[in-house]
Protein backbone atom coordinates (compact mmCIF):
# COMPACT_ATOMS: atom_id res chain seq x y z
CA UNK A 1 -12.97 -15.03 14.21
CA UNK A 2 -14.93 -11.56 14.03
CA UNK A 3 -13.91 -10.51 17.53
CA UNK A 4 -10.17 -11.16 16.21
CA UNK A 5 -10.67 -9.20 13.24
CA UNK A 6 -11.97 -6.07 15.43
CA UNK A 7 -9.13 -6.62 17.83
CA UNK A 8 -6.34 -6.70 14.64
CA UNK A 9 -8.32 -3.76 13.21
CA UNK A 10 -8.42 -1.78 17.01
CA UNK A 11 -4.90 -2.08 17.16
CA UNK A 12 -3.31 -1.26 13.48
CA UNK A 13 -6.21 2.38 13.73
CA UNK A 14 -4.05 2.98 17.03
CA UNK A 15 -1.08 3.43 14.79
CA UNK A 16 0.06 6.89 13.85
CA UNK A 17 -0.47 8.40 10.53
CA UNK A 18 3.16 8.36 9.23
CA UNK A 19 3.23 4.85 9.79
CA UNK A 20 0.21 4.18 7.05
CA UNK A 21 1.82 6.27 4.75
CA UNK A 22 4.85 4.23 5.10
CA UNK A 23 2.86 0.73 5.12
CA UNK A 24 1.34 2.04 1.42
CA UNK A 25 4.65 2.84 0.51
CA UNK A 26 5.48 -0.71 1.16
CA UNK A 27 2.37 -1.73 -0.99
CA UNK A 28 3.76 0.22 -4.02
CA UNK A 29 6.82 -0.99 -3.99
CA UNK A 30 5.50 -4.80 -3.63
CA UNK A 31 3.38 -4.06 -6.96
CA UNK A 32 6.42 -2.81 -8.28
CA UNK A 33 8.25 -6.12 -7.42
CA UNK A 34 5.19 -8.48 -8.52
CA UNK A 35 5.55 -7.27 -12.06
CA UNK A 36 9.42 -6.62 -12.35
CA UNK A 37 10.13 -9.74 -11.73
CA UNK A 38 8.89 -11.09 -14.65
CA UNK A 39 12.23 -9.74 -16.44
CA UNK A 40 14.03 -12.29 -14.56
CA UNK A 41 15.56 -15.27 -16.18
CA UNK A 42 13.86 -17.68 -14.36
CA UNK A 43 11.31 -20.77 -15.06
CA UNK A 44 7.76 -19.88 -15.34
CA UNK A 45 6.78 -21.63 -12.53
CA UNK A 46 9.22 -19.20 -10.28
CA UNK A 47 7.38 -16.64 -12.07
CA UNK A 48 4.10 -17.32 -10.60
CA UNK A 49 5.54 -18.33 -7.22
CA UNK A 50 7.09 -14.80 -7.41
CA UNK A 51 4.26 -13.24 -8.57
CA UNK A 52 1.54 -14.81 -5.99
CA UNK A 53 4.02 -13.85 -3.32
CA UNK A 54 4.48 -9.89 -3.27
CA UNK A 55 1.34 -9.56 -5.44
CA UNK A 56 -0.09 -11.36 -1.69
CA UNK A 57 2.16 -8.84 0.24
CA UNK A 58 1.16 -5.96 -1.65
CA UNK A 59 -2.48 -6.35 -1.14
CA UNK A 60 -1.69 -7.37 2.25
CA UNK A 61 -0.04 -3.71 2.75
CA UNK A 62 -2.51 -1.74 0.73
CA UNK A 63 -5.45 -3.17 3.39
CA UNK A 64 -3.49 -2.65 6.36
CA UNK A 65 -2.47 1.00 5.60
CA UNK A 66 -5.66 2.32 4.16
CA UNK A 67 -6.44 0.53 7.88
CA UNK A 68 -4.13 2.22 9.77
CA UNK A 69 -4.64 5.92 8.18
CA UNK A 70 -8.51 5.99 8.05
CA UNK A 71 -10.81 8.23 6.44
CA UNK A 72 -9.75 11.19 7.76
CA UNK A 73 -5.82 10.40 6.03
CA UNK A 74 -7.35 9.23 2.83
CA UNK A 75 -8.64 12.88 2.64
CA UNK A 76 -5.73 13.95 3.86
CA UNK A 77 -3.79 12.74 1.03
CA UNK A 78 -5.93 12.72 -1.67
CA UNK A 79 -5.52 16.96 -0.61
CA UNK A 80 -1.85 16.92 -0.55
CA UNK A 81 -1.25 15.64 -4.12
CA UNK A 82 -4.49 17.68 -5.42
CA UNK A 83 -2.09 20.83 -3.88
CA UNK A 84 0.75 19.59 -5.32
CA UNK A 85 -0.79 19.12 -8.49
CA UNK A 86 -2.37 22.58 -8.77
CA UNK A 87 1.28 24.08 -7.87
CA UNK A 88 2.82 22.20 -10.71
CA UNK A 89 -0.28 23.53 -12.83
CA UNK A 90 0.31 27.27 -11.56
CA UNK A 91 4.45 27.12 -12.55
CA UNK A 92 4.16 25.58 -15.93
């Protein structure tokens, strides 16, 4: 099982970086889902089918794009909305 692992995580860290910034996309907009659908008008039960579901698919994402952009595009990130931060900051 550990060899399969390293092989799933060898081959989602060969991916490029646009495509883990898409894949956490994906996870925000499963979060999004997992909670909004509470406002449907739908039994209870359906809610927490619903909510397991793309609350599942949303971790799911979240893993495999924080695998997929690494350490190096975490920091890459993290220093593209501190910029974008400081430049709202400087025109206010």
């Amino acid at each position: 099982m550990k060899k399969f692992l390293l092989y799933i995580k060898e081959k989602l860290q060969k991916l490029s970086f646009k495509t883990g910034v898409f894949v956490l996309c994906l996870c925000v907009l499963c979060y999004i889902v997992s909670f909004a659908q509470m406002l449907l008008p739908v039994s209870k039960g359906t809610h927490g089918i619903l909510f397991i579901v793309f609350f599942g698919l949303a971790k799911t994402f979240q893993y495999g794009g924080l695998t997929i952009v690494g350490i190096e595009g975490v920091k890459r990130l993290k220093s593209f909305f501190k910029k974008k931060k400081e430049k709202n900051k400087n025109t206010e």
